[in-house]
C-alpha atoms as a PDB file:
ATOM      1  CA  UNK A   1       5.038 -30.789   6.377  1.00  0.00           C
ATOM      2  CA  UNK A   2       3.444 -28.998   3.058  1.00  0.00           C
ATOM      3  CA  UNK A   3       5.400 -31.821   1.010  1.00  0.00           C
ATOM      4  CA  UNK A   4       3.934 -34.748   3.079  1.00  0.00           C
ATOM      5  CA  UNK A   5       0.106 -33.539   2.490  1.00  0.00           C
ATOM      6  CA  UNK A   6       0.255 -33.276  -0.771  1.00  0.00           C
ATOM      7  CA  UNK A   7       1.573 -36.872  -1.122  1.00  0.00           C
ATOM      8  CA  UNK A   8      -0.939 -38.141   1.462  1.00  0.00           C
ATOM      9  CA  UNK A   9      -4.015 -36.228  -0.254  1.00  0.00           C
ATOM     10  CA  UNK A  10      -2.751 -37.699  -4.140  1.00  0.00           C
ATOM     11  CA  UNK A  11      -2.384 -41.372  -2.320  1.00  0.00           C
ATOM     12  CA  UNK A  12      -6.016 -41.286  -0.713  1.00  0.00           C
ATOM     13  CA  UNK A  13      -7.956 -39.936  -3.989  1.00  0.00           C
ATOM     14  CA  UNK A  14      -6.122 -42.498  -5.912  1.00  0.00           C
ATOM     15  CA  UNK A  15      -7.242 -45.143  -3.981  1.00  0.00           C
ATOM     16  CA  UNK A  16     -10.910 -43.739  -3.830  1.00  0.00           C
ATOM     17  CA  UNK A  17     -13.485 -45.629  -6.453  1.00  0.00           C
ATOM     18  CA  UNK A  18     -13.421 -43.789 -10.058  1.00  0.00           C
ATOM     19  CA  UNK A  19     -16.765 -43.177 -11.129  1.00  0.00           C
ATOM     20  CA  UNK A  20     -17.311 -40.816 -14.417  1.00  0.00           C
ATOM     21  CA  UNK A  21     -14.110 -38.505 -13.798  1.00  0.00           C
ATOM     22  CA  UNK A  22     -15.268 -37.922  -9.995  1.00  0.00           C
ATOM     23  CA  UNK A  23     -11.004 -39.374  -9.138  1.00  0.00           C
ATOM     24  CA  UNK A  24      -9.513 -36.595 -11.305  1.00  0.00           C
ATOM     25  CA  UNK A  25     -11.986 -34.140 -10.333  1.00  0.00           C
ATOM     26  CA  UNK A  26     -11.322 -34.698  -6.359  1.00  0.00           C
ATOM     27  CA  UNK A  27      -7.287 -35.269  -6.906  1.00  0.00           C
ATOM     28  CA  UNK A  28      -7.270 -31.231  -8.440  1.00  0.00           C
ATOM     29  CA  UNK A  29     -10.071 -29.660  -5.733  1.00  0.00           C
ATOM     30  CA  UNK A  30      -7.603 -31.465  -2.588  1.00  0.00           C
ATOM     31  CA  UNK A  31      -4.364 -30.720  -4.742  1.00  0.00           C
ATOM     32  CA  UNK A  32      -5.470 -26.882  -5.539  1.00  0.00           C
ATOM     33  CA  UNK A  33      -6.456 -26.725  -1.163  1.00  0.00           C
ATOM     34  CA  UNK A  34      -3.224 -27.964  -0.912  1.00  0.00           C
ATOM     35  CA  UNK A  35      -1.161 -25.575  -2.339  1.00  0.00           C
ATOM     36  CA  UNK A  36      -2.823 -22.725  -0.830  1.00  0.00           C
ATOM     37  CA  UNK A  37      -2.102 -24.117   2.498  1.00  0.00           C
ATOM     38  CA  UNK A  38       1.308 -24.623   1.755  1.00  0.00           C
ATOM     39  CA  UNK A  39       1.738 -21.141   0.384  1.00  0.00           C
ATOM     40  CA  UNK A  40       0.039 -19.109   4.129  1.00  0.00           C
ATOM     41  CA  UNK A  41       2.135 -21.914   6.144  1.00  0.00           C
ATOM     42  CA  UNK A  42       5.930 -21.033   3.783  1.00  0.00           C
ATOM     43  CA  UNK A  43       5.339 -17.223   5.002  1.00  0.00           C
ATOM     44  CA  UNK A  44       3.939 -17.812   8.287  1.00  0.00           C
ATOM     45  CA  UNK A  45       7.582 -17.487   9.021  1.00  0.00           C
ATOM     46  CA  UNK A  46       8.574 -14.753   5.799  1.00  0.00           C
ATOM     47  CA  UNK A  47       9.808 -11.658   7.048  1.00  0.00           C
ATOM     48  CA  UNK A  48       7.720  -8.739   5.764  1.00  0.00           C
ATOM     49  CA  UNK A  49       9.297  -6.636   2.754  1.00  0.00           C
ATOM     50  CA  UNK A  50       8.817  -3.116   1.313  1.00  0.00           C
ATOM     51  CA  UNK A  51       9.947  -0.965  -1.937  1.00  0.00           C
ATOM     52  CA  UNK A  52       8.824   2.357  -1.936  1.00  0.00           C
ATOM     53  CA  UNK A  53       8.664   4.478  -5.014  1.00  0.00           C
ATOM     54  CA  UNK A  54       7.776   8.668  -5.079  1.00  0.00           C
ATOM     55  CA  UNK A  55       6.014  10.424  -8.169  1.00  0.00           C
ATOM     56  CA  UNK A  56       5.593  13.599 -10.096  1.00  0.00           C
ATOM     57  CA  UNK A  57       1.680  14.150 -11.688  1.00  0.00           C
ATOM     58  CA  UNK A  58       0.738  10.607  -9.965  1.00  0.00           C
ATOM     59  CA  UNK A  59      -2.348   9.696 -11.733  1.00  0.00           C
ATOM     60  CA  UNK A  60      -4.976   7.970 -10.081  1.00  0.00           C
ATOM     61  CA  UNK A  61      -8.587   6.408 -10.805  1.00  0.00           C
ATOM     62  CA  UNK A  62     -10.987   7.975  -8.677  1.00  0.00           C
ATOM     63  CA  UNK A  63     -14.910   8.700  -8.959  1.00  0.00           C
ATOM     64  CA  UNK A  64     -15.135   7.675 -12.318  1.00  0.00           C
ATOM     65  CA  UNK A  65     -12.381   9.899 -13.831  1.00  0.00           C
ATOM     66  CA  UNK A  66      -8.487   9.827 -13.926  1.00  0.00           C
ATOM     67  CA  UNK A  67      -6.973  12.288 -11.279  1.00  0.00           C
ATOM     68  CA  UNK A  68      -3.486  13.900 -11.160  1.00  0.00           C
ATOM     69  CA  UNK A  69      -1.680  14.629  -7.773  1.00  0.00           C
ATOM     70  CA  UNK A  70       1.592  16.313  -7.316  1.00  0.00           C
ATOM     71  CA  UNK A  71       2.833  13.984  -5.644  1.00  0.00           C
ATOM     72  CA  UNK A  72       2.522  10.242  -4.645  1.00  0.00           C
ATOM     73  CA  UNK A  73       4.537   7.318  -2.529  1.00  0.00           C
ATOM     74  CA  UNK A  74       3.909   3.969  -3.254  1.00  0.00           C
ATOM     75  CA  UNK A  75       4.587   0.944  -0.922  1.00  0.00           C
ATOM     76  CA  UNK A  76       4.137  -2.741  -1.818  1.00  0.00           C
ATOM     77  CA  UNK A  77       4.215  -5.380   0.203  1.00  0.00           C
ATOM     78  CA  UNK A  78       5.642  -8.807   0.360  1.00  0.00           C
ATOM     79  CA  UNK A  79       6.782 -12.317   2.012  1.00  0.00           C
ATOM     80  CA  UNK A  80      10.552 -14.193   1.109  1.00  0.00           C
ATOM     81  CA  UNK A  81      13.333 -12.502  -1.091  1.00  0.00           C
ATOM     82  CA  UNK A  82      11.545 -11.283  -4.036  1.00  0.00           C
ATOM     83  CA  UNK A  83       8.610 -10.257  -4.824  1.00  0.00           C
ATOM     84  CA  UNK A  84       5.963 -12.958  -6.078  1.00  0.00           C
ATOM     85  CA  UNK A  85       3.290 -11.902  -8.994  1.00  0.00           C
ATOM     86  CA  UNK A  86       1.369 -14.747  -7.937  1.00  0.00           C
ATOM     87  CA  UNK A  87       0.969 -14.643  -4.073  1.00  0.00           C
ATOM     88  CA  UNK A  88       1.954 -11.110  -3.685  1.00  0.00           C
ATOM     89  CA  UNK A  89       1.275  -8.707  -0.607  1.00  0.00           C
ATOM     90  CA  UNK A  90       2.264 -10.066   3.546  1.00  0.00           C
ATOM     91  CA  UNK A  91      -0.638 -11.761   5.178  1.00  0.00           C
ATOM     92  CA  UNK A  92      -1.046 -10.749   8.825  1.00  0.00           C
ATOM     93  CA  UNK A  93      -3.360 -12.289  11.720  1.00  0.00           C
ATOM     94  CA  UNK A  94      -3.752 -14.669  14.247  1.00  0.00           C
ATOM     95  CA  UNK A  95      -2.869 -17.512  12.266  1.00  0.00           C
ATOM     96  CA  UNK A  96       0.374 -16.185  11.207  1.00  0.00           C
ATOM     97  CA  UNK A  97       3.693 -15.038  13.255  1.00  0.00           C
ATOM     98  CA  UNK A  98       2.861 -11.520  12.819  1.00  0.00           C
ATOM     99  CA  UNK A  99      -0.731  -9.477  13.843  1.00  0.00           C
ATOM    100  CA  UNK A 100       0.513  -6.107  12.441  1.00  0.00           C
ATOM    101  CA  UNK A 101       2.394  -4.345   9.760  1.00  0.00           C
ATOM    102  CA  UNK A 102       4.287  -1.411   9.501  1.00  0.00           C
ATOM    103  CA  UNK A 103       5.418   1.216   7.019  1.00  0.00           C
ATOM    104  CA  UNK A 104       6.003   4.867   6.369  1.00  0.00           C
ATOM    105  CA  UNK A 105       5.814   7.228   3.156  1.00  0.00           C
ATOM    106  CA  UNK A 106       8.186   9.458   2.174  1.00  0.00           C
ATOM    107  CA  UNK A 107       6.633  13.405   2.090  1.00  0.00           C
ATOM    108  CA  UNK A 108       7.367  16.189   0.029  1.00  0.00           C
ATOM    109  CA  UNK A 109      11.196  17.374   0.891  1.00  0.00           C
ATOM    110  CA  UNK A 110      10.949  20.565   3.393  1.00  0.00           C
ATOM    111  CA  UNK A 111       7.578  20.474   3.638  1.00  0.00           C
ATOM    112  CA  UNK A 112       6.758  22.026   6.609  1.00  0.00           C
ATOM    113  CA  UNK A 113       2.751  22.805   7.842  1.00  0.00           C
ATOM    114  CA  UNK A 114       2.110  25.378   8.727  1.00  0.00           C
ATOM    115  CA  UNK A 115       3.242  27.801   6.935  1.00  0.00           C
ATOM    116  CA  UNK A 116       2.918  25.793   4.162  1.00  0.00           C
ATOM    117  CA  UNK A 117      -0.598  23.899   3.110  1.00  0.00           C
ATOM    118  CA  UNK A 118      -1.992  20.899   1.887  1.00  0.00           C
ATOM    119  CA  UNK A 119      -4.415  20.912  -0.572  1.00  0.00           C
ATOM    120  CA  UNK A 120      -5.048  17.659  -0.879  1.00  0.00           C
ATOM    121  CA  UNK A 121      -4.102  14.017   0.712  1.00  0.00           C
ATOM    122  CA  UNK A 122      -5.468  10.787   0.486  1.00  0.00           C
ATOM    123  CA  UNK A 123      -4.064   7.372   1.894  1.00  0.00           C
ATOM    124  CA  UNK A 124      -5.341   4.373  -0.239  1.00  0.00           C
ATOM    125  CA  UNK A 125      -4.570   0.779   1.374  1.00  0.00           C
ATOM    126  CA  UNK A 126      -4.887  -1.775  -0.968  1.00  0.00           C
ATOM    127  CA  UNK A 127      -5.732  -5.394   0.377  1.00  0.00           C
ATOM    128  CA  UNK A 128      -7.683  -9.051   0.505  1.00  0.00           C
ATOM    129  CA  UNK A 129      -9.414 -10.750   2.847  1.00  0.00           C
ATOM    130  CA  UNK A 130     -10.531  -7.708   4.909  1.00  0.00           C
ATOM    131  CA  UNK A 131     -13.114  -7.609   7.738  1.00  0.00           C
ATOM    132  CA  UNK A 132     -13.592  -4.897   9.229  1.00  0.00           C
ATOM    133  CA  UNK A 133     -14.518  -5.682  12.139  1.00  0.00           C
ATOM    134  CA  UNK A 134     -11.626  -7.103  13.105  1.00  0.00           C
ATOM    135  CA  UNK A 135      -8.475  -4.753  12.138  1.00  0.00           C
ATOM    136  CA  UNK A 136      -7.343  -1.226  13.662  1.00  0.00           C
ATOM    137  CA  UNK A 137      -5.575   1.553  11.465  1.00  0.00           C
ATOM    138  CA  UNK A 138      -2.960   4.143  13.186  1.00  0.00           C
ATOM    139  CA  UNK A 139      -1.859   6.734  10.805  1.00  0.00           C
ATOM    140  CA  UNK A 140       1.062   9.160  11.986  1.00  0.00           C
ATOM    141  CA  UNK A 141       0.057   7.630  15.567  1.00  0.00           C
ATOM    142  CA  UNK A 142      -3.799   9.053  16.055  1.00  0.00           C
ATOM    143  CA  UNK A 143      -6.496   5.900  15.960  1.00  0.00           C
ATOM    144  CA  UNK A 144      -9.090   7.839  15.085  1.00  0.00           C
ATOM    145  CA  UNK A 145      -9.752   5.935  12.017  1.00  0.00           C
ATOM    146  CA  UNK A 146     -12.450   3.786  10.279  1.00  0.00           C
ATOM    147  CA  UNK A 147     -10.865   0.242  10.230  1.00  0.00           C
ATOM    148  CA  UNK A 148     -10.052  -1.452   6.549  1.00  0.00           C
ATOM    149  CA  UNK A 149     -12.707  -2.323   5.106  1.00  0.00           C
ATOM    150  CA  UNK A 150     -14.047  -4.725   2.258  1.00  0.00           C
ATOM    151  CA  UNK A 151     -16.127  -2.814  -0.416  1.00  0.00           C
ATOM    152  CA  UNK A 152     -14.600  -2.550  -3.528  1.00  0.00           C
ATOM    153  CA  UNK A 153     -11.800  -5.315  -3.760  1.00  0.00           C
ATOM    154  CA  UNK A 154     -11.334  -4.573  -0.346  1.00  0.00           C
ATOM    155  CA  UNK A 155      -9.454  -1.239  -1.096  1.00  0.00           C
ATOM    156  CA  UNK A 156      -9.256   1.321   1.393  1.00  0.00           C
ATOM    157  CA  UNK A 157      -9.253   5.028   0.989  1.00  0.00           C
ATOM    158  CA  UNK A 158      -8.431   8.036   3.508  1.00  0.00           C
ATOM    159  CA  UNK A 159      -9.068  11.534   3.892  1.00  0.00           C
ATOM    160  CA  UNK A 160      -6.018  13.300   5.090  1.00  0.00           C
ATOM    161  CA  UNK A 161      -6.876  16.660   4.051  1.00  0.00           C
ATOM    162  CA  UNK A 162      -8.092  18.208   6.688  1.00  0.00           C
ATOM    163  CA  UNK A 163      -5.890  16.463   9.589  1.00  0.00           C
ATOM    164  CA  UNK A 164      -5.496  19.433  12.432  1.00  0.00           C
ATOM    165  CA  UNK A 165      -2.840  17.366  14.338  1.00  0.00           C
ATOM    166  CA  UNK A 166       0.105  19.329  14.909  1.00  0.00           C
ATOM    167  CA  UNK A 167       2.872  18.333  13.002  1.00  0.00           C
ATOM    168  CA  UNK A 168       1.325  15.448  11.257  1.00  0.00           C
ATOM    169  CA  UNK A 169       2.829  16.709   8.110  1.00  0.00           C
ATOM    170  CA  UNK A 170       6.206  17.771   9.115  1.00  0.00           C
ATOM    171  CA  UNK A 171       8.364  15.003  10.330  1.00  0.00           C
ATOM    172  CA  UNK A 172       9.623  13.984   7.088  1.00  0.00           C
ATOM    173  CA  UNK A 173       7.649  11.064   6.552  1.00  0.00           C
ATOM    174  CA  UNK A 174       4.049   9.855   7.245  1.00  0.00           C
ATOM    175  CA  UNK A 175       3.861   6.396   9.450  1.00  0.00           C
ATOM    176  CA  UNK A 176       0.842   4.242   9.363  1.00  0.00           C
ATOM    177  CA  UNK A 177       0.496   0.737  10.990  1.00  0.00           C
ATOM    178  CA  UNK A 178      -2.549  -2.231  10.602  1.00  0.00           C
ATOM    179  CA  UNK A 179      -3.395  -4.392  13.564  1.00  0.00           C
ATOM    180  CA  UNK A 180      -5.670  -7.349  12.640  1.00  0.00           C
ATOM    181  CA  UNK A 181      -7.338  -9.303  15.138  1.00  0.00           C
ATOM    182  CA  UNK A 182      -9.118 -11.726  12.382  1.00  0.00           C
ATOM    183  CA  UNK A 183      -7.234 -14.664  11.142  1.00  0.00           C
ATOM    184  CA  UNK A 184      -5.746 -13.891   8.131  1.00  0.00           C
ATOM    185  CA  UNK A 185      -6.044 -10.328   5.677  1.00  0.00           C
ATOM    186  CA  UNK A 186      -3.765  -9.678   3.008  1.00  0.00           C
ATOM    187  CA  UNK A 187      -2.032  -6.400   2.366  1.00  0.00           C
ATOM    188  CA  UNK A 188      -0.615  -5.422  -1.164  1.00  0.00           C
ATOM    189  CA  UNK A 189       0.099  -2.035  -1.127  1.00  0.00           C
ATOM    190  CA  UNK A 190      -0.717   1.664   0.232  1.00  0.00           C
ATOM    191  CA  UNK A 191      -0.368   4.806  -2.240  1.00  0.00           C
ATOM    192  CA  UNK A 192      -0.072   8.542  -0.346  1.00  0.00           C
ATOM    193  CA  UNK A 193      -1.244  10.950  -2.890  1.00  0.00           C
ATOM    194  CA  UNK A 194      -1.264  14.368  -2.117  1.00  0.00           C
ATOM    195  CA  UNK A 195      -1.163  18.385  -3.524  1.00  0.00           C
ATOM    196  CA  UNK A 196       0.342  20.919  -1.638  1.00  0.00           C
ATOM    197  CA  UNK A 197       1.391  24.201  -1.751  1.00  0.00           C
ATOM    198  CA  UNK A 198       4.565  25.724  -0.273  1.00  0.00           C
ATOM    199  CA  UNK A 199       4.457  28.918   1.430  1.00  0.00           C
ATOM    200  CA  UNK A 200       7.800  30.201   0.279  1.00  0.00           C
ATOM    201  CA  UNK A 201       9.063  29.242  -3.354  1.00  0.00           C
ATOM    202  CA  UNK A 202      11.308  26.014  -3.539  1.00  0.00           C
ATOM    203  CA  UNK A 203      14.811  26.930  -4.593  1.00  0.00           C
ATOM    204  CA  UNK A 204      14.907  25.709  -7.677  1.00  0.00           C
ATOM    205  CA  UNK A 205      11.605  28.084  -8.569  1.00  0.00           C
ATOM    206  CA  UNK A 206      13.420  30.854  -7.366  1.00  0.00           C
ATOM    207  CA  UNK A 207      15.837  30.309  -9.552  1.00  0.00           C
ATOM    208  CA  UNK A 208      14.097  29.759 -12.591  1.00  0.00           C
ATOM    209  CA  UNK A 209      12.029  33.535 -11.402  1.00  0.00           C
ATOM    210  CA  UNK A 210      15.814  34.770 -11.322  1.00  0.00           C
ATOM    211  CA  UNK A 211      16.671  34.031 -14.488  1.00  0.00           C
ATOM    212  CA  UNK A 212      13.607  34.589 -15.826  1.00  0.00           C
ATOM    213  CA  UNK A 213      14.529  38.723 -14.736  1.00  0.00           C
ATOM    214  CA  UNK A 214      17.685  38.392 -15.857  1.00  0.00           C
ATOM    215  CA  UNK A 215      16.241  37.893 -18.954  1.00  0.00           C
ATOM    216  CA  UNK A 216      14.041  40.515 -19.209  1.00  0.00           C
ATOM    217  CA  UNK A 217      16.759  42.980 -17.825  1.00  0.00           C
ATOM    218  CA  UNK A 218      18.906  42.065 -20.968  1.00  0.00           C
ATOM    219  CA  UNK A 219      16.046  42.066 -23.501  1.00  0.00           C
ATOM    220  CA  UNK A 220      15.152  45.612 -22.291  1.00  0.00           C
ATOM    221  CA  UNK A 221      19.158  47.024 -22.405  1.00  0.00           C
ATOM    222  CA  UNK A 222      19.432  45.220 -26.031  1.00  0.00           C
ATOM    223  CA  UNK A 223      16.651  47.240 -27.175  1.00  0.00           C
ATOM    224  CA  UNK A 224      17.838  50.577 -25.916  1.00  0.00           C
END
């Protein structure tokens, strides 16, 4: 189908009168339409993918200065078997197979709230194309969210901070899902970034503390 209007559209401007460049000018506008077409139509029928990536001292861009979190999960987003530095991120909408997308981020292992705390969490969704008046957000199941919206390259940010739900925190992972009811928006990639405190040391801190008094212990007897 893609193949056959791109042959039709190069036929018709070839045959249209050339009058100072107007032909060539024409043949790449309809040629360039073309190709963008073909490229929405190819993953109307792509089957979404994700790769997922966790990180220590994650730093982030943020109100003019570079932030570090303790932690971060990063999901991208893509159509076909790889993924495509050109035509990256999994369009959803009514013009495509699929109205929603997906995904979950990884959390801190054993992190359990309470007893433990977070300090602080933010969910960025990055995307094109948004409008917001025409997409729902779910995040760990509440919809009690401002939909995605288009300020600033169309990047999204949340405020998970303060979330009171009970156990948002402590299943594991943390599950969000877009609905658009607009034609076509583009998603690319959402980043959890988050500090948090644990209420009782992780193992491997304990462990370091015990050696740590071992260490004095044997200082103390060598200098006796």
């Amino acid at each position: 189908m893609g193949t056959e209007i791109v042959m039709y559209l190069a036929i018709y401007c070839a045959q249209e009168p050339n009058r100072k460049g107007i032909k060539v000018r024409k043949i790449t506008l309809l040629l360039a339409v073309a190709f963008i077409f073909i490229a929405m139509s190819a993953q109307t029928y792509a089957l979404p993918m994700m790769s997922e990536t966790t990180h220590r001292n994650f730093r982030y861009w943020e109100d003019g200065q570079t932030s570090t979190y303790m932690y971060a999960s990063v999901v991208d987003f893509w159509a076909g078997d790889q993924p495509d530095g050109h035509t990256d991120g999994y369009w959803i909408g009514s013009d495509f197979q699929e109205d929603h997308l997906a995904w979950s981020h990884k959390l801190p292992k054993n992190l359990q709230v309470p007893p433990d705390e977070i300090l602080r969490a933010k969910l960025k969704i990055d995307g094109e194309f948004i409008d917001e008046a025409g997409n729902q957000i779910a995040i760990q199941g509440t919809w009690d969210w401002d939909p995605l919206n288009y300020r600033w390259s169309d990047n999204t940010t949340y405020v998970l901070t303060n979330v009171q739900e009970e156990g948002f925190w402590n299943g594991g992972t943390l599950g969000a899902e877009v609905f658009a009811s607009e034609s076509a928006i583009r998603l690319d990639r959402a980043v959890l970034m988050m500090d948090y405190s644990y209420a009782v040391p992780e193992p491997a801190t304990m462990l370091l503390f015990g050696l740590g008094m071992v260490g004095v212990a044997v200082r103390r007897r060598m200098k006796k």
